[in-house]
PDB file of N, CA and C in Angstrom:
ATOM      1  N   UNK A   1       0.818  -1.188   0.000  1.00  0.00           N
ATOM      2  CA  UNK A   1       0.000   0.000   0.000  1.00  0.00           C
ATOM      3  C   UNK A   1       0.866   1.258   0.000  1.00  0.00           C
ATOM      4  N   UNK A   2       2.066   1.014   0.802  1.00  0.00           N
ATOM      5  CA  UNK A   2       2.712   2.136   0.452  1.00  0.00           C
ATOM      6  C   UNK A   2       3.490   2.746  -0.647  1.00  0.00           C
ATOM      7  N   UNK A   3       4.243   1.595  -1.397  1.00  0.00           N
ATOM      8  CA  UNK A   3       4.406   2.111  -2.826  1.00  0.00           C
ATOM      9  C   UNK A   3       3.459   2.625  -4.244  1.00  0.00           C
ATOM     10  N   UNK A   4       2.156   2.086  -3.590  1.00  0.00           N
ATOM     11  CA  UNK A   4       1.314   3.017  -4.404  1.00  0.00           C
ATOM     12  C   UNK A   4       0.826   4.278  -4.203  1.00  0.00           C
ATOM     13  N   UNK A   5       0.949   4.369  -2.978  1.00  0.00           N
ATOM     14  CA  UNK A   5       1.126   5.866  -2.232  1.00  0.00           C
ATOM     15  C   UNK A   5       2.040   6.621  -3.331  1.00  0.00           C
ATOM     16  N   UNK A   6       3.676   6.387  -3.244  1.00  0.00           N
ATOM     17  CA  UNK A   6       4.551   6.975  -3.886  1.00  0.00           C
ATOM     18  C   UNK A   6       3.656   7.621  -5.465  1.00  0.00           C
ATOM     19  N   UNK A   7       3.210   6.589  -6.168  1.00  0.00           N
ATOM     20  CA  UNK A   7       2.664   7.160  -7.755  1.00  0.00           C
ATOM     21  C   UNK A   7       1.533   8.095  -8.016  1.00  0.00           C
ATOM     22  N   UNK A   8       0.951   8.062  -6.502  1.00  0.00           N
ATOM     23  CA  UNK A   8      -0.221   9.290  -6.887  1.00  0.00           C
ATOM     24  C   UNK A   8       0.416  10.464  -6.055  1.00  0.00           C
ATOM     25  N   UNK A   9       1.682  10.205  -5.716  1.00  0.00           N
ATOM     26  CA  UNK A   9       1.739  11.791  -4.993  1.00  0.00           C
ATOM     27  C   UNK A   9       2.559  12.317  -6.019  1.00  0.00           C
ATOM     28  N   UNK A  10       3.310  11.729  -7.591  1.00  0.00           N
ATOM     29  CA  UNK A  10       3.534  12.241  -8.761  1.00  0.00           C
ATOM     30  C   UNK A  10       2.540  13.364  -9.468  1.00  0.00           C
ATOM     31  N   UNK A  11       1.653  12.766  -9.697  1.00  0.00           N
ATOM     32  CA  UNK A  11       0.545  13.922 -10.198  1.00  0.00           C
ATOM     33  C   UNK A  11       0.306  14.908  -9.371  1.00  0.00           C
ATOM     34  N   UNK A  12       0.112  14.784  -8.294  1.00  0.00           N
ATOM     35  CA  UNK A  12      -0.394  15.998  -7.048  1.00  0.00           C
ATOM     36  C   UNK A  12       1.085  16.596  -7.464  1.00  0.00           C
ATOM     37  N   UNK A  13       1.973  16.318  -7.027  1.00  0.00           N
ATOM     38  CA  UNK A  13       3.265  17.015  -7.205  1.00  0.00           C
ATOM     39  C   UNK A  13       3.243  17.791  -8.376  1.00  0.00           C
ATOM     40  N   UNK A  14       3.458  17.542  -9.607  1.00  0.00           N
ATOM     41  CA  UNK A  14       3.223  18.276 -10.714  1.00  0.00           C
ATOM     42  C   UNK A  14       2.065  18.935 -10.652  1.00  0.00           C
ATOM     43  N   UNK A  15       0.770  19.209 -10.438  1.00  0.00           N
ATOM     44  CA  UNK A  15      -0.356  19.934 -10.173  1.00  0.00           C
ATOM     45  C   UNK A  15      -0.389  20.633  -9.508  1.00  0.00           C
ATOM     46  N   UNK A  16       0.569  20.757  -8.486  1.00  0.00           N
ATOM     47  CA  UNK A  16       1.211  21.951  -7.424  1.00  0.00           C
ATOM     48  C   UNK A  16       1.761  23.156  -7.875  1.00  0.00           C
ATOM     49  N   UNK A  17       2.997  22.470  -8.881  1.00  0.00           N
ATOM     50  CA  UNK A  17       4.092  23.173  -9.900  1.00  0.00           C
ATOM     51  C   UNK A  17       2.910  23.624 -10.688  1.00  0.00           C
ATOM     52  N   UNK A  18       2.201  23.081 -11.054  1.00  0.00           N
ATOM     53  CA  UNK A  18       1.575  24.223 -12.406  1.00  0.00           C
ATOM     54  C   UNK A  18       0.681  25.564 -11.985  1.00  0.00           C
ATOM     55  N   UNK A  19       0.277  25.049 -10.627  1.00  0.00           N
ATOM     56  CA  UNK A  19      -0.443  25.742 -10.055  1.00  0.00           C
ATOM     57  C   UNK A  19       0.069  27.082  -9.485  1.00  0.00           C
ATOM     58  N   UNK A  20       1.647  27.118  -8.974  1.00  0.00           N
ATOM     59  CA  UNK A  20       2.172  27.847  -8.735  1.00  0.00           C
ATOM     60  C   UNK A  20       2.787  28.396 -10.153  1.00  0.00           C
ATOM     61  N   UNK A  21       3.013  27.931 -11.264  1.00  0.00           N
ATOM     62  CA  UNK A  21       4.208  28.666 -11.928  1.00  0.00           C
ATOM     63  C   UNK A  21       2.806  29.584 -13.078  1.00  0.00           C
ATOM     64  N   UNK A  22       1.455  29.371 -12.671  1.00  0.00           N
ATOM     65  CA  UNK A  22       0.565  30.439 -12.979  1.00  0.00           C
ATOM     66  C   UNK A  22      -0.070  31.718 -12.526  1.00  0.00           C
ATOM     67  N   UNK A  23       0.409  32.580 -13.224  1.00  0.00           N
ATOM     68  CA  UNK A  23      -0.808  33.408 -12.169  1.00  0.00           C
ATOM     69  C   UNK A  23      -1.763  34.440 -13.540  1.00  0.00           C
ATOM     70  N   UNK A  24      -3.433  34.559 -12.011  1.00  0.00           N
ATOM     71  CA  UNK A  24      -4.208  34.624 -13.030  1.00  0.00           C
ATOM     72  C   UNK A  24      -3.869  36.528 -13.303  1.00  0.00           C
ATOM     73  N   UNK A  25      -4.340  36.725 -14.242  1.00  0.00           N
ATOM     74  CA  UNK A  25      -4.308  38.437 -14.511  1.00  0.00           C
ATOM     75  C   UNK A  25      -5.257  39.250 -14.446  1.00  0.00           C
ATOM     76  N   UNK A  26      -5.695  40.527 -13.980  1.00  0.00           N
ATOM     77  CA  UNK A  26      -6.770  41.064 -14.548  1.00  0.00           C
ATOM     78  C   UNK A  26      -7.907  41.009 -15.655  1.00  0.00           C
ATOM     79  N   UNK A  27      -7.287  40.229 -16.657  1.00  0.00           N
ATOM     80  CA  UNK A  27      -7.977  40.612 -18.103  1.00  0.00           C
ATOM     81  C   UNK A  27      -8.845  38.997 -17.612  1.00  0.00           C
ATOM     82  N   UNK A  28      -8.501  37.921 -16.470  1.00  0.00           N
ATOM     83  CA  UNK A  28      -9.071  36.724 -16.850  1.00  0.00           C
ATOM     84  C   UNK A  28      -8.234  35.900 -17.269  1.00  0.00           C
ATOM     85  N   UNK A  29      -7.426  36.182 -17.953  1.00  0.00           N
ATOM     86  CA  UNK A  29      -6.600  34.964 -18.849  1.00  0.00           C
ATOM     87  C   UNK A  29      -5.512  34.717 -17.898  1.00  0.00           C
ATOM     88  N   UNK A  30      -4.948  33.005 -18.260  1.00  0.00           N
ATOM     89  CA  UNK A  30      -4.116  32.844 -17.603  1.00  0.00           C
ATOM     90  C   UNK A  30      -2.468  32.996 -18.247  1.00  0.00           C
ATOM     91  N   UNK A  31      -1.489  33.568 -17.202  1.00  0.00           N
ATOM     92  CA  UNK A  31      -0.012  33.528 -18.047  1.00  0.00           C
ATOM     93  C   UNK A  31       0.675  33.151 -17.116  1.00  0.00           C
ATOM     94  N   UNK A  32       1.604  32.274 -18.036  1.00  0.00           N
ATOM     95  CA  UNK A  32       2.844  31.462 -17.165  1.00  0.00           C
ATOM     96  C   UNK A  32       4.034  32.978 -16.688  1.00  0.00           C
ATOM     97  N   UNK A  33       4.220  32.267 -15.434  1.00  0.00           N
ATOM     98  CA  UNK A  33       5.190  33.513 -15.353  1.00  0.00           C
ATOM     99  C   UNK A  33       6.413  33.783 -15.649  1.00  0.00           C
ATOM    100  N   UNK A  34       6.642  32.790 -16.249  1.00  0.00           N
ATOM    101  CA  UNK A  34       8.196  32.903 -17.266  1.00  0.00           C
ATOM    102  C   UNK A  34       7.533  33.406 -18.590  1.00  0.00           C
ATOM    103  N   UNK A  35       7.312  34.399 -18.854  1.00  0.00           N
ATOM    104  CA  UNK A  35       6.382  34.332 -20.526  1.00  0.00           C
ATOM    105  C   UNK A  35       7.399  35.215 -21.085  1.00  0.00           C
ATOM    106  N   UNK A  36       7.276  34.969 -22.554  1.00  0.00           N
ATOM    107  CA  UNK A  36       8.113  35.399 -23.624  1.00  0.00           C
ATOM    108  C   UNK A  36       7.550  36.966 -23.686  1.00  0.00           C
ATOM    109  N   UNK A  37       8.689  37.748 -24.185  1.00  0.00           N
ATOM    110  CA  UNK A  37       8.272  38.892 -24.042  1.00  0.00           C
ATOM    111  C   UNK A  37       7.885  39.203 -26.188  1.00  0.00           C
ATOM    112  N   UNK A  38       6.854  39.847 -26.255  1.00  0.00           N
ATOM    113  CA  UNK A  38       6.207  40.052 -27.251  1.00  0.00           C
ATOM    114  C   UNK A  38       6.684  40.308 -28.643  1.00  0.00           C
ATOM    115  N   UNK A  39       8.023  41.779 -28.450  1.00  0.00           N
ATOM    116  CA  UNK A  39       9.000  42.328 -29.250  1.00  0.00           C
ATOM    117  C   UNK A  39      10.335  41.030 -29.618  1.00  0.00           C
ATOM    118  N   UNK A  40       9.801  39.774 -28.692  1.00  0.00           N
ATOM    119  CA  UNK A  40      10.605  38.797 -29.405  1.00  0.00           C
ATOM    120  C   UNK A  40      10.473  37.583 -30.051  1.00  0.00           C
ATOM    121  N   UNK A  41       8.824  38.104 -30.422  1.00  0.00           N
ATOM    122  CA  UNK A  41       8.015  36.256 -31.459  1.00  0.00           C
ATOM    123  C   UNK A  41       8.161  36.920 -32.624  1.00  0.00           C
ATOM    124  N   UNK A  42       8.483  36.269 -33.459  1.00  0.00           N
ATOM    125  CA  UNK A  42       8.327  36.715 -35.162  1.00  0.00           C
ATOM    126  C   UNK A  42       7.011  37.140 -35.113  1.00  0.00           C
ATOM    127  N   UNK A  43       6.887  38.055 -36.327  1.00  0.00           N
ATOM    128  CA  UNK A  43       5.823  39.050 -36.783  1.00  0.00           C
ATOM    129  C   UNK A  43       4.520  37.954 -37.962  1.00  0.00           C
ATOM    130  N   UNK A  44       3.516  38.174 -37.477  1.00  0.00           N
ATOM    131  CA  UNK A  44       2.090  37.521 -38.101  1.00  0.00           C
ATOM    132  C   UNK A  44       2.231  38.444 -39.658  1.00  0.00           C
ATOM    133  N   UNK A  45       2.777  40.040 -39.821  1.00  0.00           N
ATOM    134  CA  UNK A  45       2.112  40.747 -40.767  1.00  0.00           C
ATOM    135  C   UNK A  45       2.342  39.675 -42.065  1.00  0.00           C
ATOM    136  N   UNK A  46       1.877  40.155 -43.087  1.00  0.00           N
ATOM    137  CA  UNK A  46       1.679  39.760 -44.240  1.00  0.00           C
ATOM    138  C   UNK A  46       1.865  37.699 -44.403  1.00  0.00           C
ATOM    139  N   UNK A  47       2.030  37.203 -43.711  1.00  0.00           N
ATOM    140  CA  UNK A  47       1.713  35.746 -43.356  1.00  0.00           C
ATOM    141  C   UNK A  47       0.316  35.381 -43.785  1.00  0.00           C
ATOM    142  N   UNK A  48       0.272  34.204 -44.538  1.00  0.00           N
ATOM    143  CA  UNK A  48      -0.790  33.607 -45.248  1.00  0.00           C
ATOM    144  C   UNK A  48      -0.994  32.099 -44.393  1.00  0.00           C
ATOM    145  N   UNK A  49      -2.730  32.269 -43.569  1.00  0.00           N
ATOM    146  CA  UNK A  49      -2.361  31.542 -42.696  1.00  0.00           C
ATOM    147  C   UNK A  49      -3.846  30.856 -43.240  1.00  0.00           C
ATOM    148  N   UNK A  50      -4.334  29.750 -43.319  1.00  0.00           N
ATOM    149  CA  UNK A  50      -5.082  28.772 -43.754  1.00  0.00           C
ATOM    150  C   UNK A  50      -6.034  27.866 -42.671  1.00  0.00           C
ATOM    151  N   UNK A  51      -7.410  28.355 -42.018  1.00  0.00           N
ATOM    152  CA  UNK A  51      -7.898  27.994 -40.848  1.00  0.00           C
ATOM    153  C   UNK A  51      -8.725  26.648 -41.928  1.00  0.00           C
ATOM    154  N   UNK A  52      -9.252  25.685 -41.612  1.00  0.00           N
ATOM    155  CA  UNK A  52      -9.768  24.861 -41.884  1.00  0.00           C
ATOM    156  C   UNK A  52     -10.645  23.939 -40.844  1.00  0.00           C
ATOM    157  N   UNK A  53     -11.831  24.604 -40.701  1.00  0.00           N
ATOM    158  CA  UNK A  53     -12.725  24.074 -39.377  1.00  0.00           C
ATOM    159  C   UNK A  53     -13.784  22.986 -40.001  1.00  0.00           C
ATOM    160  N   UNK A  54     -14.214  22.169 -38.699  1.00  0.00           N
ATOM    161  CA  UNK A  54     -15.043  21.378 -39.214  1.00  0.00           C
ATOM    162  C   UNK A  54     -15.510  20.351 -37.797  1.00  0.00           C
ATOM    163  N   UNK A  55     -16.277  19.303 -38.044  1.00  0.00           N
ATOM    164  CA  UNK A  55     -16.587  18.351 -36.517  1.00  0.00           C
ATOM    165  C   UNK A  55     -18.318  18.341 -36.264  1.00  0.00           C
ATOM    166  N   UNK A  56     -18.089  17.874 -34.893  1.00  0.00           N
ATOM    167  CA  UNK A  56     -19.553  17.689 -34.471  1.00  0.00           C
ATOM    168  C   UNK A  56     -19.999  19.498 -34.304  1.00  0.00           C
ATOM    169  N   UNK A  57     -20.815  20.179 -34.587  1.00  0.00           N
ATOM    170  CA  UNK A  57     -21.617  21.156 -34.220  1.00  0.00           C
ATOM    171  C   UNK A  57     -21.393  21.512 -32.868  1.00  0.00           C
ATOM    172  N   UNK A  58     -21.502  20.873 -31.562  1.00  0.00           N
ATOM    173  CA  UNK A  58     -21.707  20.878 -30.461  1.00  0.00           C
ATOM    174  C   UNK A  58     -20.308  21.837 -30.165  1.00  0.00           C
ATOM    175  N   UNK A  59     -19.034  21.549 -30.389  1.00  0.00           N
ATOM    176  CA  UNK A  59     -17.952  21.888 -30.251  1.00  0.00           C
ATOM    177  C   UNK A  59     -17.549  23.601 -30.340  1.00  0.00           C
ATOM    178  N   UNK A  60     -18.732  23.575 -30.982  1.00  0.00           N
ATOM    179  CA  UNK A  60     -18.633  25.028 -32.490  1.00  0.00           C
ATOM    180  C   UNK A  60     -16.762  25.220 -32.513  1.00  0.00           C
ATOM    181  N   UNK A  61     -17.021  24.965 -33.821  1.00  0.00           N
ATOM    182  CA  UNK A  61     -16.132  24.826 -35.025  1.00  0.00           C
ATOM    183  C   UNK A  61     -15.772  26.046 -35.160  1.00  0.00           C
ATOM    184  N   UNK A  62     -16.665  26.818 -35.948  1.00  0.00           N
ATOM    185  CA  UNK A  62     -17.439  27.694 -36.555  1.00  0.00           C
ATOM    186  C   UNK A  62     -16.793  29.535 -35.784  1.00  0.00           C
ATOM    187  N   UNK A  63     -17.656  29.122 -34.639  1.00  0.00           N
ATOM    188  CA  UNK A  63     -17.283  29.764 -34.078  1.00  0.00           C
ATOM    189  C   UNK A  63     -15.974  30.606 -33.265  1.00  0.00           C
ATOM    190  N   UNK A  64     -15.396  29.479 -33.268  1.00  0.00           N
ATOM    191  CA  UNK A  64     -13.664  29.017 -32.781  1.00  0.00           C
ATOM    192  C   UNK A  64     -13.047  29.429 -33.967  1.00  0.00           C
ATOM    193  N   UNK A  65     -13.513  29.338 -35.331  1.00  0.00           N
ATOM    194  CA  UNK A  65     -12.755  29.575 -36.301  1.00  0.00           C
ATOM    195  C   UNK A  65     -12.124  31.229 -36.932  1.00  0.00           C
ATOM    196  N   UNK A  66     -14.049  31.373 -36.529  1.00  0.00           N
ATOM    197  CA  UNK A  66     -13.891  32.900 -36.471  1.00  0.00           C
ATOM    198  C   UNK A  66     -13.381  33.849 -34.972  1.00  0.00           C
ATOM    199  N   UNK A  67     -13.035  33.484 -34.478  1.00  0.00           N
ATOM    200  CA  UNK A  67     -12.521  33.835 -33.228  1.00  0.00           C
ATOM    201  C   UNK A  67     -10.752  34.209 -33.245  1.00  0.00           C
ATOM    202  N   UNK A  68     -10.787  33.248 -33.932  1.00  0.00           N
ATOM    203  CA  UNK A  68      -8.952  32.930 -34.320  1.00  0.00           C
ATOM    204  C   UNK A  68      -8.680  33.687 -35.859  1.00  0.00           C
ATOM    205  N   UNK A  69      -9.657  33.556 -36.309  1.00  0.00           N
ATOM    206  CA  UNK A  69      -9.621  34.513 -37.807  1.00  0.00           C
ATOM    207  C   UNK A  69      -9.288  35.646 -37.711  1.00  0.00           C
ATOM    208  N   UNK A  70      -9.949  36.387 -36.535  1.00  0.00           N
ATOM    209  CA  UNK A  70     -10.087  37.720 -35.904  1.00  0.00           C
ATOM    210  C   UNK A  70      -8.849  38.135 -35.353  1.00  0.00           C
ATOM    211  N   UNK A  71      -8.286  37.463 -34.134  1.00  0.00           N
ATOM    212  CA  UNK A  71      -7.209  37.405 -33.939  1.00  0.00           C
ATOM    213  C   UNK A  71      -5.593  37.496 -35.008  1.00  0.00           C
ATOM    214  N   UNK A  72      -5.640  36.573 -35.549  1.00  0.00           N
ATOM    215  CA  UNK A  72      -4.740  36.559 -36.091  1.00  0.00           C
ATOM    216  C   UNK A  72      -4.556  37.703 -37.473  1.00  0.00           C
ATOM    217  N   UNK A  73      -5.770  38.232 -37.275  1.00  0.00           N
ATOM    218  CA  UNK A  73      -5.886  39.551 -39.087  1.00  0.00           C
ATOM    219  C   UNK A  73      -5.680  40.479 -38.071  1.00  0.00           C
ATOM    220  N   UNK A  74      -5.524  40.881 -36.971  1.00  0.00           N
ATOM    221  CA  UNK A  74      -5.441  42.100 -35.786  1.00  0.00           C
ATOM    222  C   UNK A  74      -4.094  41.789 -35.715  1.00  0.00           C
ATOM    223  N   UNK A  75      -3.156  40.833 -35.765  1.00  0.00           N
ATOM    224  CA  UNK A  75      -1.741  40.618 -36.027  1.00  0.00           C
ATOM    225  C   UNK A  75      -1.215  40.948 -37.792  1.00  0.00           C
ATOM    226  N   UNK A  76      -1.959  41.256 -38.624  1.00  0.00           N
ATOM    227  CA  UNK A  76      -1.762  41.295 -39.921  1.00  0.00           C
ATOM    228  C   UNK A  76      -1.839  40.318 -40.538  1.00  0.00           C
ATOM    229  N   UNK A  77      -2.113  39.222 -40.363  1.00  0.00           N
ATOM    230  CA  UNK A  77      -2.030  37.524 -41.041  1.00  0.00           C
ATOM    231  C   UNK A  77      -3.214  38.100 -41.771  1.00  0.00           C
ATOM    232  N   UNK A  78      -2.757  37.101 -43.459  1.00  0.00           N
ATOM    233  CA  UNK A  78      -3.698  37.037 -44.261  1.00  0.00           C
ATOM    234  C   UNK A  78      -4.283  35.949 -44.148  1.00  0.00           C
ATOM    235  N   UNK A  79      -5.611  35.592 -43.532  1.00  0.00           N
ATOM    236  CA  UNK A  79      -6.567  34.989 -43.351  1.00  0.00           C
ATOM    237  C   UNK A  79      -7.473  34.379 -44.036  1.00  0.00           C
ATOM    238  N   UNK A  80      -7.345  32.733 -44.668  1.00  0.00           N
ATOM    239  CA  UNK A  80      -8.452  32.416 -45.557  1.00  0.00           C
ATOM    240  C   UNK A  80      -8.887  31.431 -44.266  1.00  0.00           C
ATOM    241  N   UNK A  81     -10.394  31.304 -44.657  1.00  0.00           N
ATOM    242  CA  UNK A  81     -11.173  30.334 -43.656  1.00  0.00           C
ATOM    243  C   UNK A  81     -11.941  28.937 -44.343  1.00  0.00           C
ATOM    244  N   UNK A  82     -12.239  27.889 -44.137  1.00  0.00           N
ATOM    245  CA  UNK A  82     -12.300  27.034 -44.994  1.00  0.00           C
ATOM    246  C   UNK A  82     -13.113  25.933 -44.411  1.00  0.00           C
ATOM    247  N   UNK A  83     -14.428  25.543 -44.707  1.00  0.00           N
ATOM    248  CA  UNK A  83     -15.028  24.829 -43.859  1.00  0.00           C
ATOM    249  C   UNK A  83     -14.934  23.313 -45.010  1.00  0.00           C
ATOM    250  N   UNK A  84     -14.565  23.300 -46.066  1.00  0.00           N
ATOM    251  CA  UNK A  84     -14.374  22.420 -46.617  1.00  0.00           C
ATOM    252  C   UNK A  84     -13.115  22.024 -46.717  1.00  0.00           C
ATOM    253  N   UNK A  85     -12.646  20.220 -47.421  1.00  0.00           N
ATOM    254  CA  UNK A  85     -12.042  19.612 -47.221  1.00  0.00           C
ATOM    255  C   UNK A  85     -10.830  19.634 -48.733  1.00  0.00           C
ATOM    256  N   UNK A  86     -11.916  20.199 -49.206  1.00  0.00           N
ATOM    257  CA  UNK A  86     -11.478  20.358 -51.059  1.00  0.00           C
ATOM    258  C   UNK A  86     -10.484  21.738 -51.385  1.00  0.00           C
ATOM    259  N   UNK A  87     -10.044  22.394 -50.147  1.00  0.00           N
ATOM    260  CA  UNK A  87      -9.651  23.828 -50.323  1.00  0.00           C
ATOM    261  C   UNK A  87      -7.645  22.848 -50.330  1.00  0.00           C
ATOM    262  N   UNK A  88      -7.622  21.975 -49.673  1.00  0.00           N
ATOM    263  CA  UNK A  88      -6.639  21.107 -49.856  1.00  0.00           C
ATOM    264  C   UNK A  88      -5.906  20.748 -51.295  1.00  0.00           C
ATOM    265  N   UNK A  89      -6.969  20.724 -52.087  1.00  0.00           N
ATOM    266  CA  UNK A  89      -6.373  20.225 -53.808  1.00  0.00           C
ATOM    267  C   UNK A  89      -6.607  21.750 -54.967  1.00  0.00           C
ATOM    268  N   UNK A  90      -6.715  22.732 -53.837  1.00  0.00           N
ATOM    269  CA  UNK A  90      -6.631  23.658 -54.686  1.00  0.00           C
ATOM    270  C   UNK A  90      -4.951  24.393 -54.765  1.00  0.00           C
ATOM    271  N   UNK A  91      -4.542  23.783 -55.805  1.00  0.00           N
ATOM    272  CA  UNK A  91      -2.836  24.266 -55.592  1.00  0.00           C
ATOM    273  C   UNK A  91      -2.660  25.741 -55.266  1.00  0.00           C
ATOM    274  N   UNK A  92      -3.284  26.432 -56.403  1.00  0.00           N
ATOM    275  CA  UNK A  92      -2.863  27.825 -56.121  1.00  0.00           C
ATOM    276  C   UNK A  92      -2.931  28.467 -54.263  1.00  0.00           C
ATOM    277  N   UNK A  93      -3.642  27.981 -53.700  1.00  0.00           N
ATOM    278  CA  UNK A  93      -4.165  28.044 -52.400  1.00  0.00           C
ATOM    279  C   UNK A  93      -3.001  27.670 -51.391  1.00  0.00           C
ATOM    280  N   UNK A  94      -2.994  26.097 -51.813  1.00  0.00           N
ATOM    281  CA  UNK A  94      -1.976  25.539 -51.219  1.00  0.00           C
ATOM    282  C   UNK A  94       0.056  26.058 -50.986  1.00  0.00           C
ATOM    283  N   UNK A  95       0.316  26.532 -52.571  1.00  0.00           N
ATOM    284  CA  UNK A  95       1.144  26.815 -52.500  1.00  0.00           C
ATOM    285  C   UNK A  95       1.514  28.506 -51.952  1.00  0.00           C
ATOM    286  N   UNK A  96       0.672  28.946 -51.630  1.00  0.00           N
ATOM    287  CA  UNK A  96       0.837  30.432 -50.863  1.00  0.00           C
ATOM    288  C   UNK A  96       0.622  30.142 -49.857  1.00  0.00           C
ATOM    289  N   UNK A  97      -0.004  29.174 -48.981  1.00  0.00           N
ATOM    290  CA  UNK A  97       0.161  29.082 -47.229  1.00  0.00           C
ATOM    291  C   UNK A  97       1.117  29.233 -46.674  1.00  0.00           C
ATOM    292  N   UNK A  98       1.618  30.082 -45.442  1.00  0.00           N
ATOM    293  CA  UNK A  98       2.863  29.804 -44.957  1.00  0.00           C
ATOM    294  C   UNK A  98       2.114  29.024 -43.333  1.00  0.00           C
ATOM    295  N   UNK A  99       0.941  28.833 -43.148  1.00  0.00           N
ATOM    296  CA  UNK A  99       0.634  27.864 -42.134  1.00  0.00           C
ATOM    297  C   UNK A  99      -0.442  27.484 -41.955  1.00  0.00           C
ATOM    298  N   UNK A 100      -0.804  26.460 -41.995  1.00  0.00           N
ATOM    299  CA  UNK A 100      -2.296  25.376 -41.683  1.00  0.00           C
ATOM    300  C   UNK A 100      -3.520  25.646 -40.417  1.00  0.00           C
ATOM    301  N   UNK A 101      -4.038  25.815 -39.646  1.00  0.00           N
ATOM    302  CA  UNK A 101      -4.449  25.794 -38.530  1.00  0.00           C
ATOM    303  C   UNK A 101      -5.745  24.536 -39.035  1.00  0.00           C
ATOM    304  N   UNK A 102      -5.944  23.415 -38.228  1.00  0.00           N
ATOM    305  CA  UNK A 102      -6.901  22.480 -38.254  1.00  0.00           C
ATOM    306  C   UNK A 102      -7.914  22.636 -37.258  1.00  0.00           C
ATOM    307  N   UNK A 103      -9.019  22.772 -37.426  1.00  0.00           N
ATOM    308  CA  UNK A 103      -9.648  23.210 -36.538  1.00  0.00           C
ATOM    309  C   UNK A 103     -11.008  21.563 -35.985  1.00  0.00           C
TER     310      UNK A 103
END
């Protein structure tokens, strides 16, 4: 009984650490407190970025898609959105993406 003791105080242990190395902010959202500072992620502008949503309804897709659409065109990313599967065999499309998002 006691070495199974040892394997669940693994998870509690790590769930401690995460718990501490977060804190929450004013705005609601959560940030790690080692966080990258902003002036040092490569730049979204003119980036051709390719959302492709889809799934059960319940999830909203849809919604999530346009959420992140929004986001990422407020960074300058050029934004196509794509609820179909066929936007895949369209070369011209394909070969100007510089990134996928699967939704």
């Amino acid at each position: 009984m006691r070495s199974s003791f040892r394997y669940l105080q693994i998870p509690f242990i790590f769930l401690a650490l995460l718990v501490f190395a977060c804190s929450p902010k004013v705005s609601g959202r959560i940030e790690l407190a080692a966080s990258v500072n902003p002036e040092e992620l490569p730049s979204l502008k003119d980036k051709n970025i390719l959302i492709v949503y889809g799934g059960w309804p319940g999830h909203k897709p849809e919604l999530f898609a346009e959420k992140t659409n929004k986001l990422l065109s407020a960074q300058g990313a050029k934004v196509t959105v794509s609820e179909s599967l066929d936007t895949y065999t369209d070369a011209t499309t394909m070969s100007n993406v510089d990134f996928i998002m699967i939704m």
